[in-house]
PDB file of N, CA and C in Angstrom:
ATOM      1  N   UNK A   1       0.855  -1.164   0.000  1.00  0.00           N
ATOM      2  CA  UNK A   1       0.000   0.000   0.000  1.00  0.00           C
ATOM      3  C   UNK A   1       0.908   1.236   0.000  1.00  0.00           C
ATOM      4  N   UNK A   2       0.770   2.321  -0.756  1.00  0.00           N
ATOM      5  CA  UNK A   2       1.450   3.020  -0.828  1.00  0.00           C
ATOM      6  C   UNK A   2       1.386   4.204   0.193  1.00  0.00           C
ATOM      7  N   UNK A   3       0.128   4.840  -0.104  1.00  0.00           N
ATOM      8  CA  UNK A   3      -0.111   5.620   1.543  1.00  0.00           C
ATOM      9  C   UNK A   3      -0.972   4.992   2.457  1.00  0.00           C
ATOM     10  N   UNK A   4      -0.103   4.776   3.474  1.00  0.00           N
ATOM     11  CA  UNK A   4      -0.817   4.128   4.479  1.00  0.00           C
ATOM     12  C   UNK A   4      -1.752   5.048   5.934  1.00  0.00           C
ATOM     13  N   UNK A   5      -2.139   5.889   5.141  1.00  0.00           N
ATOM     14  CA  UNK A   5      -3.684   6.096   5.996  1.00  0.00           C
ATOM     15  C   UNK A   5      -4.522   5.627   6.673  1.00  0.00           C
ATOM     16  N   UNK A   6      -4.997   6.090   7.912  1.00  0.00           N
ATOM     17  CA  UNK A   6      -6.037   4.894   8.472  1.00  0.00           C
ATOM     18  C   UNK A   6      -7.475   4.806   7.084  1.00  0.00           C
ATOM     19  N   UNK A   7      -7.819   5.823   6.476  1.00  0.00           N
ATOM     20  CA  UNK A   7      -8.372   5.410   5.083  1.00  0.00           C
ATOM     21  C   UNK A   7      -8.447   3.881   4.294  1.00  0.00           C
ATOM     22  N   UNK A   8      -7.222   4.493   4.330  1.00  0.00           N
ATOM     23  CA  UNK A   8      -6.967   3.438   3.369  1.00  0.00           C
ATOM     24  C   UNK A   8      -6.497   1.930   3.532  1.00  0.00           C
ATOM     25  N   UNK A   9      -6.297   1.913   5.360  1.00  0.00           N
ATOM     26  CA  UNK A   9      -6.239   1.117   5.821  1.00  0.00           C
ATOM     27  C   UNK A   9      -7.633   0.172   6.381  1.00  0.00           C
ATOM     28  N   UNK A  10      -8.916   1.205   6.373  1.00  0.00           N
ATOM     29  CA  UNK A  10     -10.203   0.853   6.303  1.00  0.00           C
ATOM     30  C   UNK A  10     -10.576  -0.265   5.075  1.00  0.00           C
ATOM     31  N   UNK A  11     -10.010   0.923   4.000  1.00  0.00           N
ATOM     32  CA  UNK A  11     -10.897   0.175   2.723  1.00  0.00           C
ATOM     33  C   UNK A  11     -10.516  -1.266   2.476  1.00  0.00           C
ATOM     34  N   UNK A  12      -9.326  -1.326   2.610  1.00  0.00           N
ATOM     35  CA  UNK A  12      -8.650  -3.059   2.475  1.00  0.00           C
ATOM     36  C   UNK A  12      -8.981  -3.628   3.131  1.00  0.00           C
ATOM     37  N   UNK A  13      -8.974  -3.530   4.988  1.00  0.00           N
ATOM     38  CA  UNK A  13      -9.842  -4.367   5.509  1.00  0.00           C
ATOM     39  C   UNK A  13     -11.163  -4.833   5.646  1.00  0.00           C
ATOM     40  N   UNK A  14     -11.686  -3.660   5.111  1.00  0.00           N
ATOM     41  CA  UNK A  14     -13.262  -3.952   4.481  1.00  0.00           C
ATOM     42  C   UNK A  14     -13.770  -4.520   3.053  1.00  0.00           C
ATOM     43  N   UNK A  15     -12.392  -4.463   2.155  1.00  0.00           N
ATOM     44  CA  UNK A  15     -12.461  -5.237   1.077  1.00  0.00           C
ATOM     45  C   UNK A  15     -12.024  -7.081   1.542  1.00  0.00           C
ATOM     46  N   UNK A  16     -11.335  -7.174   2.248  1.00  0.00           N
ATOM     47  CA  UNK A  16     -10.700  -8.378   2.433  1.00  0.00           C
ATOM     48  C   UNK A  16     -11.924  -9.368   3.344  1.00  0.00           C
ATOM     49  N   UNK A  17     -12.729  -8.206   4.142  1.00  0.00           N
ATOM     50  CA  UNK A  17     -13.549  -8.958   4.973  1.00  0.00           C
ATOM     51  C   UNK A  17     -14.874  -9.481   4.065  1.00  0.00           C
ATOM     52  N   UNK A  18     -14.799  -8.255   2.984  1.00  0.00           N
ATOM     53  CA  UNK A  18     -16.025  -8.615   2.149  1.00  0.00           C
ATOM     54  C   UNK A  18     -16.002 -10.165   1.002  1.00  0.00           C
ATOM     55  N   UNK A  19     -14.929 -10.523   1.309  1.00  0.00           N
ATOM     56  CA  UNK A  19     -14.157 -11.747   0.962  1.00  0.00           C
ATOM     57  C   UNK A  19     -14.234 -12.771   1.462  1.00  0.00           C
ATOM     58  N   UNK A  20     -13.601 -12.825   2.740  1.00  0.00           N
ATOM     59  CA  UNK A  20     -13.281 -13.574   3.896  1.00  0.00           C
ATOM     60  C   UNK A  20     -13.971 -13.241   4.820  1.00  0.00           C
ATOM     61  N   UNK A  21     -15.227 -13.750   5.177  1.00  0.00           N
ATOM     62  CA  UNK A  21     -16.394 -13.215   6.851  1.00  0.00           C
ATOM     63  C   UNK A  21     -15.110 -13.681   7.890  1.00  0.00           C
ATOM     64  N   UNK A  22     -14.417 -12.867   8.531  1.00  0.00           N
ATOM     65  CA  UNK A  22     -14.017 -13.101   9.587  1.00  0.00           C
ATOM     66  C   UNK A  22     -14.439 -12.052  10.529  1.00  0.00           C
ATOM     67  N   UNK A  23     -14.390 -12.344  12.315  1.00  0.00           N
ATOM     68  CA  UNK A  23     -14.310 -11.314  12.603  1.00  0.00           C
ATOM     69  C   UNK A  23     -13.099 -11.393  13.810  1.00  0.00           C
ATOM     70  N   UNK A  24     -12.014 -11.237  13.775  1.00  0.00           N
ATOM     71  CA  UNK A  24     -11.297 -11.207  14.559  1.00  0.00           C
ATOM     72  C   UNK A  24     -11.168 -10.619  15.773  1.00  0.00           C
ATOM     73  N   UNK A  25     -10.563 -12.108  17.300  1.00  0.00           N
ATOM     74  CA  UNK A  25     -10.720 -11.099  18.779  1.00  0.00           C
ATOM     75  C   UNK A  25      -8.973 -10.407  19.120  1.00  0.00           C
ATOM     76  N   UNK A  26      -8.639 -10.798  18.352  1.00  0.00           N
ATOM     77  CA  UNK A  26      -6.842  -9.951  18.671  1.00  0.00           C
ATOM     78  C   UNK A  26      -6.318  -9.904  17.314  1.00  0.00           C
ATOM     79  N   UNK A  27      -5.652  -9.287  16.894  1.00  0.00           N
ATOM     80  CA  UNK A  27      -5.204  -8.547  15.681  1.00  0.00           C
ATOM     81  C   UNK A  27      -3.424  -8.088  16.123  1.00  0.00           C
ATOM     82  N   UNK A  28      -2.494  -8.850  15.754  1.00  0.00           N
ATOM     83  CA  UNK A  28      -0.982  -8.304  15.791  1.00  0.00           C
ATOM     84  C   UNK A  28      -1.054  -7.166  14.648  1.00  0.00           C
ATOM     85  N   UNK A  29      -0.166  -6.364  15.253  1.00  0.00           N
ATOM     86  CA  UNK A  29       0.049  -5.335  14.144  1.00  0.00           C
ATOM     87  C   UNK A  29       1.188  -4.812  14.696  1.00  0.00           C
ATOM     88  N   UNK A  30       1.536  -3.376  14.055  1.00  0.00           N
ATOM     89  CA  UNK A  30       3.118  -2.667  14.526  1.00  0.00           C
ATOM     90  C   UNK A  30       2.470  -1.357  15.101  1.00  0.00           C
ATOM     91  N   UNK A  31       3.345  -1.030  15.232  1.00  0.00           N
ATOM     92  CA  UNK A  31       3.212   0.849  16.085  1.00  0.00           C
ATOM     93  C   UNK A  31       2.245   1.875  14.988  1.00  0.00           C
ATOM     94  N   UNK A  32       1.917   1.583  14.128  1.00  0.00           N
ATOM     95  CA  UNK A  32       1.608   2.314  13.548  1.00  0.00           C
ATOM     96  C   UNK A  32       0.096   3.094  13.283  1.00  0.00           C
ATOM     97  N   UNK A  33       0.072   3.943  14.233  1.00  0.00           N
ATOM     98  CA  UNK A  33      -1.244   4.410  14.475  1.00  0.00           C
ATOM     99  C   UNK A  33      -2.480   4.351  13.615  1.00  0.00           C
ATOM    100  N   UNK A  34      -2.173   4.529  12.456  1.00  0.00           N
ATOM    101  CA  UNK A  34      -3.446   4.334  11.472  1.00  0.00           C
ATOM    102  C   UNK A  34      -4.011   3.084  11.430  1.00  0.00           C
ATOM    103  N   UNK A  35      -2.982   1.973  11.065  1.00  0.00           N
ATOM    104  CA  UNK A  35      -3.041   0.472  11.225  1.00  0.00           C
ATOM    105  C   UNK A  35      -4.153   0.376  12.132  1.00  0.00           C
ATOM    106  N   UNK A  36      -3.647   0.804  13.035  1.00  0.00           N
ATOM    107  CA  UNK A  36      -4.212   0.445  14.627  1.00  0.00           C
ATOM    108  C   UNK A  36      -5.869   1.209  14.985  1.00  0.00           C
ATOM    109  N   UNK A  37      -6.092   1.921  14.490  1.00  0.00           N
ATOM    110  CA  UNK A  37      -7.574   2.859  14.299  1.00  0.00           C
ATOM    111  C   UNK A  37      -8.077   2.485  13.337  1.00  0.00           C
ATOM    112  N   UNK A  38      -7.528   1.962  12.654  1.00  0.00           N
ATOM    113  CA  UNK A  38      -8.393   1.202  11.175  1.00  0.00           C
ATOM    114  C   UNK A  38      -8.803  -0.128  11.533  1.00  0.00           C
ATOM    115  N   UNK A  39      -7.749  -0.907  12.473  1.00  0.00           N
ATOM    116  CA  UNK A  39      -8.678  -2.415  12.821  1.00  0.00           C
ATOM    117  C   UNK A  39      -9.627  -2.079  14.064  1.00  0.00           C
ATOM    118  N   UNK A  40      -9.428  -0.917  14.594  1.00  0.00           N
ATOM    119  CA  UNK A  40     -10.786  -0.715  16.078  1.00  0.00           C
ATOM    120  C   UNK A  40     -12.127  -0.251  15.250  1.00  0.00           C
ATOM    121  N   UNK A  41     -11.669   0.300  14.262  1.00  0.00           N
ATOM    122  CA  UNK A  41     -12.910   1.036  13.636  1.00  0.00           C
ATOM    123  C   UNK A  41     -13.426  -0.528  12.801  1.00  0.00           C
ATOM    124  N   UNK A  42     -12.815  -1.156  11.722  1.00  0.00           N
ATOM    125  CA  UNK A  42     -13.577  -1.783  10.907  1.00  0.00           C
ATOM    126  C   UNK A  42     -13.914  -3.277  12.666  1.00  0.00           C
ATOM    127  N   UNK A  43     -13.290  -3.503  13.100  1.00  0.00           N
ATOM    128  CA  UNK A  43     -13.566  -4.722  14.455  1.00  0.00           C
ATOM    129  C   UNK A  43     -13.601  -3.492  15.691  1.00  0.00           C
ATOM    130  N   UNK A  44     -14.750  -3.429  15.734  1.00  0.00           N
ATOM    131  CA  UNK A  44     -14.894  -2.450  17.246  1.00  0.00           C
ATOM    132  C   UNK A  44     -14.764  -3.437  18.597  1.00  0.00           C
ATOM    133  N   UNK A  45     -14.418  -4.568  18.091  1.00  0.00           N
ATOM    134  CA  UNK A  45     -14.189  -5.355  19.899  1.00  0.00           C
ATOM    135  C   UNK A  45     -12.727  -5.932  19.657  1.00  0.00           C
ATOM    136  N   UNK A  46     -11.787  -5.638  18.789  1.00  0.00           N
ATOM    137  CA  UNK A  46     -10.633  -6.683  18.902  1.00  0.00           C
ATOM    138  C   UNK A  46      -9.854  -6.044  19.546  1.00  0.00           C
ATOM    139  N   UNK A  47      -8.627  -6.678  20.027  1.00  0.00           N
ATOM    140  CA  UNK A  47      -8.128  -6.450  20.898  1.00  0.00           C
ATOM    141  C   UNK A  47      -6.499  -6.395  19.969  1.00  0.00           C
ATOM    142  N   UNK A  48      -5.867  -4.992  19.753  1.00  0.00           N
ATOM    143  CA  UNK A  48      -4.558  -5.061  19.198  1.00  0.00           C
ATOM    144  C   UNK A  48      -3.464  -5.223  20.136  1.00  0.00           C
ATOM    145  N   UNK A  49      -2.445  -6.005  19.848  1.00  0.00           N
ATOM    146  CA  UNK A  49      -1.578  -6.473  20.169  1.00  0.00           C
ATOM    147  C   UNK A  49       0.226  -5.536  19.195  1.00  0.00           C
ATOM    148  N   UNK A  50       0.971  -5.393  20.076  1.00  0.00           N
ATOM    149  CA  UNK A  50       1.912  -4.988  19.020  1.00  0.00           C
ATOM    150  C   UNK A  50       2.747  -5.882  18.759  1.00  0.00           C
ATOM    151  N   UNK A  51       2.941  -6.110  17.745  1.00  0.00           N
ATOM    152  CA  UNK A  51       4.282  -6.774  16.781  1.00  0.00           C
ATOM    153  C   UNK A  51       5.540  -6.824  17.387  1.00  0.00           C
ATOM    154  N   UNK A  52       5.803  -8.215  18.171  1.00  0.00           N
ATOM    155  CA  UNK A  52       7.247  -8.216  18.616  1.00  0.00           C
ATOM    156  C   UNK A  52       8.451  -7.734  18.216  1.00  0.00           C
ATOM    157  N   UNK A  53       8.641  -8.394  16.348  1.00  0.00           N
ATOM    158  CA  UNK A  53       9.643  -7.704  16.191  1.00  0.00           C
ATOM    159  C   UNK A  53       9.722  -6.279  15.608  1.00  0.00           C
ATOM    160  N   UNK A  54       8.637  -5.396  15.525  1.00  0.00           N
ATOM    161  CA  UNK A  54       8.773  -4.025  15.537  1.00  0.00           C
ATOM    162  C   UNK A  54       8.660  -3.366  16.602  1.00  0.00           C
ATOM    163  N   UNK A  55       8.545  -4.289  17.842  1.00  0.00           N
ATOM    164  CA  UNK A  55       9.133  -3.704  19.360  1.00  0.00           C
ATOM    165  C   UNK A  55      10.489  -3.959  19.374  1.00  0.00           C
ATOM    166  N   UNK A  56      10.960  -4.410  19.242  1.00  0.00           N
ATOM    167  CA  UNK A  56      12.205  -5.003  19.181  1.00  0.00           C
ATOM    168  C   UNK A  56      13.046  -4.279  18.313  1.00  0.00           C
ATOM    169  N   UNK A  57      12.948  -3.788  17.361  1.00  0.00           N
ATOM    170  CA  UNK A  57      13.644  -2.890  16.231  1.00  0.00           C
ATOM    171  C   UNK A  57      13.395  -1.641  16.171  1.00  0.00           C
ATOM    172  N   UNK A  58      11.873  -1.208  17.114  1.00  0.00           N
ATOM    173  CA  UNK A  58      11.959   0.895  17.707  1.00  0.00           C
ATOM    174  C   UNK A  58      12.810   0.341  18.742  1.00  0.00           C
ATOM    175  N   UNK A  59      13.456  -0.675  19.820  1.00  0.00           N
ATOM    176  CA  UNK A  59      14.139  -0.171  21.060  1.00  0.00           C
ATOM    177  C   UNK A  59      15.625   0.004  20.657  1.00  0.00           C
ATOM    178  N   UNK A  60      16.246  -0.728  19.442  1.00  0.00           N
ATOM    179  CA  UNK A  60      17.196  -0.797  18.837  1.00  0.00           C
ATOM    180  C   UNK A  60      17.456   0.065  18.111  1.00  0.00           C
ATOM    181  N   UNK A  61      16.416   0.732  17.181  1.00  0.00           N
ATOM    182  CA  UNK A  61      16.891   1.735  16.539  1.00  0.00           C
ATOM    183  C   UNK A  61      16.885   3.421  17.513  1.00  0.00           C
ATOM    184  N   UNK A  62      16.261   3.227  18.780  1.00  0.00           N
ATOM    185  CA  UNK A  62      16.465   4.298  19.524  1.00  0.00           C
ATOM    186  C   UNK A  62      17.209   4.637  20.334  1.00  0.00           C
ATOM    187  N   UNK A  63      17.784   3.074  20.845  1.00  0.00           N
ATOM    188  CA  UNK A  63      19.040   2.825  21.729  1.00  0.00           C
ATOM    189  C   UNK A  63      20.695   3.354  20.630  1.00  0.00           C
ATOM    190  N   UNK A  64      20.108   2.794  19.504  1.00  0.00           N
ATOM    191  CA  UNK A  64      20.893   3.356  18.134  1.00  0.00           C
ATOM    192  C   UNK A  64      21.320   5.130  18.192  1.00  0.00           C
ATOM    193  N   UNK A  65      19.899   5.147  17.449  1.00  0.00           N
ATOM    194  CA  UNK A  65      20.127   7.195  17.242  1.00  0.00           C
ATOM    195  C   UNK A  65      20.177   7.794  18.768  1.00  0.00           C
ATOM    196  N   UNK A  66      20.720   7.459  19.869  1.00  0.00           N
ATOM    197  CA  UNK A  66      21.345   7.754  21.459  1.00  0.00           C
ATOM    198  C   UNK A  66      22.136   7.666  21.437  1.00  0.00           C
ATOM    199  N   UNK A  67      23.066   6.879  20.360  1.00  0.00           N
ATOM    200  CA  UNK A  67      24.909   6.204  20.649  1.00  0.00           C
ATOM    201  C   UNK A  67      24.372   5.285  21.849  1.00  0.00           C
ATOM    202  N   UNK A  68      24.042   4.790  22.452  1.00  0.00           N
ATOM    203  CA  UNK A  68      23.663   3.470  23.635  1.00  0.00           C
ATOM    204  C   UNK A  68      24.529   2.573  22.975  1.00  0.00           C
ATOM    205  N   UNK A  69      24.504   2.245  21.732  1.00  0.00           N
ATOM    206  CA  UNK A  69      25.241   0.876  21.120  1.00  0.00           C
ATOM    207  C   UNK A  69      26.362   1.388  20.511  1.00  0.00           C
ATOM    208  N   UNK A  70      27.221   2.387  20.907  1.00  0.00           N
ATOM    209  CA  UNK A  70      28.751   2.771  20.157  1.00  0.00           C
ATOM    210  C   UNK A  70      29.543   2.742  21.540  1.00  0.00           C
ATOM    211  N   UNK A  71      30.534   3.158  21.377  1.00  0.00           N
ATOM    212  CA  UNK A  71      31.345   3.614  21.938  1.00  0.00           C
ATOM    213  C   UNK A  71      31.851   2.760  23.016  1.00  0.00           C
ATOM    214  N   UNK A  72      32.622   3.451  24.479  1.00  0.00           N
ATOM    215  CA  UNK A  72      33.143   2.638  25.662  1.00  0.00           C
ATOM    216  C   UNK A  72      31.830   1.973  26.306  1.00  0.00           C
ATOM    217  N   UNK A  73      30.583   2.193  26.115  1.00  0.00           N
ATOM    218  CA  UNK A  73      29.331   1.873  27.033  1.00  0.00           C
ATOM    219  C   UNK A  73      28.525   0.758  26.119  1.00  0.00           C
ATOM    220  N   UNK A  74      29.115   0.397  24.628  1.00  0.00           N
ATOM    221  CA  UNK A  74      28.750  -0.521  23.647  1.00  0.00           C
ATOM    222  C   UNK A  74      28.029  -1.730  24.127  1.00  0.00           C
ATOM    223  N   UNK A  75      28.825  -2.455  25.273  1.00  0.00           N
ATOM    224  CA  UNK A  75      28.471  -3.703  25.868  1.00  0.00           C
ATOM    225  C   UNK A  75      27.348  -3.591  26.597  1.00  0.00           C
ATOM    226  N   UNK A  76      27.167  -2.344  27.472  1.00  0.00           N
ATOM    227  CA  UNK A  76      26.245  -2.323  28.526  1.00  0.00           C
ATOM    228  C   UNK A  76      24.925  -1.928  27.817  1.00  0.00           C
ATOM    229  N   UNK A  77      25.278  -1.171  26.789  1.00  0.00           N
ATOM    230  CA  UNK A  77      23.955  -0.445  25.502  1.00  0.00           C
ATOM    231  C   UNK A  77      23.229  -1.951  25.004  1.00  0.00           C
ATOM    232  N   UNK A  78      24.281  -2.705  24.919  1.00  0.00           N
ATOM    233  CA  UNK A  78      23.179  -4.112  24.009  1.00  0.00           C
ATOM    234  C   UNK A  78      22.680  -4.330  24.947  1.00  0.00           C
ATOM    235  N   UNK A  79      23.279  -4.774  26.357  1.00  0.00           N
ATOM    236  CA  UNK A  79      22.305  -5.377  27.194  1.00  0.00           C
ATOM    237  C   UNK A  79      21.504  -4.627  28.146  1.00  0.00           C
ATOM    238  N   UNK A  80      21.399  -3.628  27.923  1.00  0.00           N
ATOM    239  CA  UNK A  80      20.340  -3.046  28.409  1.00  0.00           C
ATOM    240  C   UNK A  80      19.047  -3.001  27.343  1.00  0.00           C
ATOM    241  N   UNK A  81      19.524  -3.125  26.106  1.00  0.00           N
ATOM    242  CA  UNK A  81      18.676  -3.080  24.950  1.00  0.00           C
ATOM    243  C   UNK A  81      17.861  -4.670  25.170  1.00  0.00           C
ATOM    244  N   UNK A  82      18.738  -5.714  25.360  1.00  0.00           N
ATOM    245  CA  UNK A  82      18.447  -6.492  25.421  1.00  0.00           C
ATOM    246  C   UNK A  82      17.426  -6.997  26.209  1.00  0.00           C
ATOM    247  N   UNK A  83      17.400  -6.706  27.568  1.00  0.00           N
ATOM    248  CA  UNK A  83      16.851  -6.632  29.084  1.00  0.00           C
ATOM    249  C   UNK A  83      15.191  -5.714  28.394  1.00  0.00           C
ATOM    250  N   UNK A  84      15.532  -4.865  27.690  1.00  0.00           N
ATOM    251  CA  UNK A  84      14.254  -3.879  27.916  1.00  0.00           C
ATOM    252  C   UNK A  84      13.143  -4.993  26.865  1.00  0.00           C
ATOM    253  N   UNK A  85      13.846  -5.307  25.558  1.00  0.00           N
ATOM    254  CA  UNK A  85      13.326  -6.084  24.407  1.00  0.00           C
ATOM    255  C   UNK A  85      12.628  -7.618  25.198  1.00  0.00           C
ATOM    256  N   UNK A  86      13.048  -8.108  26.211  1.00  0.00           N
ATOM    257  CA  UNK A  86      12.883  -9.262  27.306  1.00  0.00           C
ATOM    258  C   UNK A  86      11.512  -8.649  28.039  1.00  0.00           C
ATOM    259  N   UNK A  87      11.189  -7.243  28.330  1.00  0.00           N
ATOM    260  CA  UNK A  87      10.077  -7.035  29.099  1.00  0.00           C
ATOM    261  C   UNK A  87       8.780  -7.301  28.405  1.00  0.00           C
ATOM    262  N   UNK A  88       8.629  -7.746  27.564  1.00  0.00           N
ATOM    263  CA  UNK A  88       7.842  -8.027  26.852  1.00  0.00           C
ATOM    264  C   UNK A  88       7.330  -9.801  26.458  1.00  0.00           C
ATOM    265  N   UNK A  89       8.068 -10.593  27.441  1.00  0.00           N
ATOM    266  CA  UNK A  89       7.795 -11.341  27.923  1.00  0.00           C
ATOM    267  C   UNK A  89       6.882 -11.738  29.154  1.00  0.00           C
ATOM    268  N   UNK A  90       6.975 -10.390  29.905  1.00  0.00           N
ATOM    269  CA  UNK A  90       6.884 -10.843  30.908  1.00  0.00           C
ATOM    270  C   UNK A  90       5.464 -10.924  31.178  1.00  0.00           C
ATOM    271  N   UNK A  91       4.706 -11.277  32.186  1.00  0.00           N
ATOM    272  CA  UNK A  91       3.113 -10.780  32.708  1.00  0.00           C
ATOM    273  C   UNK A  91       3.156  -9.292  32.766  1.00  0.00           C
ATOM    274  N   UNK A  92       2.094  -8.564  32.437  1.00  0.00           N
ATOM    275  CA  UNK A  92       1.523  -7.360  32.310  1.00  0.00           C
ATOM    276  C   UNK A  92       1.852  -6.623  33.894  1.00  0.00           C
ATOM    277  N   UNK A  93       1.539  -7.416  34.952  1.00  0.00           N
ATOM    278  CA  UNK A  93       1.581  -6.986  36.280  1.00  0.00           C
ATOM    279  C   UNK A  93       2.929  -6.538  36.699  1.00  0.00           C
ATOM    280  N   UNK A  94       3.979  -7.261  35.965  1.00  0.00           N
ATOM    281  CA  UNK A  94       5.401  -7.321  36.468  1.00  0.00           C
ATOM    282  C   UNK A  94       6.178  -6.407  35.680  1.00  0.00           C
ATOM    283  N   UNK A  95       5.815  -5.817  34.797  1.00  0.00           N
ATOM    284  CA  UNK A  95       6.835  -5.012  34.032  1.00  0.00           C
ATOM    285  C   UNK A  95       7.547  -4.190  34.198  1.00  0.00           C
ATOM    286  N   UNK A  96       6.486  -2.955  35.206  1.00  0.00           N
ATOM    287  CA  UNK A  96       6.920  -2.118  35.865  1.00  0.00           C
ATOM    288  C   UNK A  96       8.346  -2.618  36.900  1.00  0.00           C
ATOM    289  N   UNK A  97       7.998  -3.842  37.749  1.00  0.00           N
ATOM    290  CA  UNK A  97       8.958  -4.333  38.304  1.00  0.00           C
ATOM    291  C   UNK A  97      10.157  -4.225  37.733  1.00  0.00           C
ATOM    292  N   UNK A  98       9.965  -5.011  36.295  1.00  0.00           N
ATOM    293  CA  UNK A  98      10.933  -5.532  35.355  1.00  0.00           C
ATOM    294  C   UNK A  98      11.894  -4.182  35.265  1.00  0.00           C
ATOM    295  N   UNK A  99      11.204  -3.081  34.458  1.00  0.00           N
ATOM    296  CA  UNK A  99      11.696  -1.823  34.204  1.00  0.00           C
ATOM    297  C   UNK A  99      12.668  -1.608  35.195  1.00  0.00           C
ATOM    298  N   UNK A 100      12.239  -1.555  36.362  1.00  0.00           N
ATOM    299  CA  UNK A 100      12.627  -0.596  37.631  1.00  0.00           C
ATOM    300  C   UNK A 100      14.191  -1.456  37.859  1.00  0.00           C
ATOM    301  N   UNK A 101      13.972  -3.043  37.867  1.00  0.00           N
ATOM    302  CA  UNK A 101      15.206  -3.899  38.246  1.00  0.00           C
ATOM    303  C   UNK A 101      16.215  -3.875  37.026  1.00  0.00           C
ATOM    304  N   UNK A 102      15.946  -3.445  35.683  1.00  0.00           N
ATOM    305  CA  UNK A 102      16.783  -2.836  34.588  1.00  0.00           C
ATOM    306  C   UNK A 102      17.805  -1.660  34.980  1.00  0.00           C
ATOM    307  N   UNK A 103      16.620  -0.493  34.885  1.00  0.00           N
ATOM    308  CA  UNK A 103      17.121   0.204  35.500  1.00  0.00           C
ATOM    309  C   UNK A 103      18.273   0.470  36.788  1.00  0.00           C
ATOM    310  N   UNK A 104      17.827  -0.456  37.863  1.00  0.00           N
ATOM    311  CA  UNK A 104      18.719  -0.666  38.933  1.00  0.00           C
ATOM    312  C   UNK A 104      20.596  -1.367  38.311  1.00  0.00           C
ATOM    313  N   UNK A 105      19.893  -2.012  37.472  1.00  0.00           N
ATOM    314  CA  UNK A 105      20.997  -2.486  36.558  1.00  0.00           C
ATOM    315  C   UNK A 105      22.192  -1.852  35.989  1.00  0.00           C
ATOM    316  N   UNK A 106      21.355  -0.825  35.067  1.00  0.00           N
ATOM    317  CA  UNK A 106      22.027  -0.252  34.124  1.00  0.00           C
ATOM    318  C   UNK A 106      22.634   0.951  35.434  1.00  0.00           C
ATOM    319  N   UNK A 107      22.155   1.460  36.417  1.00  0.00           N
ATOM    320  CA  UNK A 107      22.897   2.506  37.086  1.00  0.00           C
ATOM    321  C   UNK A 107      23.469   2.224  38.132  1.00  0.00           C
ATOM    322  N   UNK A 108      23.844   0.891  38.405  1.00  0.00           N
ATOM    323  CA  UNK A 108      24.491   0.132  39.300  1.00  0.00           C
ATOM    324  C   UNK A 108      24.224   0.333  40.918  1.00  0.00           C
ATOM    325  N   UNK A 109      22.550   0.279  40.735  1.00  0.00           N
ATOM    326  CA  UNK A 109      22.137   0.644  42.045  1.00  0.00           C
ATOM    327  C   UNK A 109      22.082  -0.423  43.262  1.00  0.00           C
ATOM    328  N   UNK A 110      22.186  -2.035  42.475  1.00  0.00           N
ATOM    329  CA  UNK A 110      22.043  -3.108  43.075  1.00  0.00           C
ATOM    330  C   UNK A 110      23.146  -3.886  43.015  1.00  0.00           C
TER     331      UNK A 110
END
């Protein structure tokens, strides 16, 4: 698709459904806001989920454009990259935890 509009992200899923009767209860997708207002609007009950590995590749490419992954701090940048890309494993309840014991990590509080 060339512009990806929530538009135009409507019309395909409403062409595809007019195809295929599905109605889907969770929907993976990426960060991408239109995406994401285009499957609540055409499925007003599903439940979006984000796309692992485009979680995984905004924490990398931001840990990136920071220098986090150059220089004398190179080693500690992956694995903190690493650690954060891992919270997304975890239960919903614990993340915050997760975060906080990263954190403690990366600033050598523990």
């Amino acid at each position: 698709m060339e512009r990806r509009t929530t538009n135009n992200y409507i019309d395909v899923l409403r062409k595809v459904t007019g195809v295929i009767k599905i109605v889907p209860e969770v929907a993976i997708a990426d960060f991408e806001k239109a995406e994401r207002k285009a499957l609540q609007t055409v499925f007003p009950n599903v439940q979006v989920r984000g796309c692992f590995f485009h979680y995984s590749q905004a924490l990398v490419h931001n840990a990136d454009k920071h220098k986090i992954l150059k220089g004398d701090q190179k080693e500690l940048g992956w694995g903190a990259t690493n650690l954060l890309i891992a919270l997304a494993f975890l239960p919903e309840q614990l993340i915050e935890e997760g975060f906080n014991i990263i954190d403690k990590i990366i600033f050598n509080d523990c």
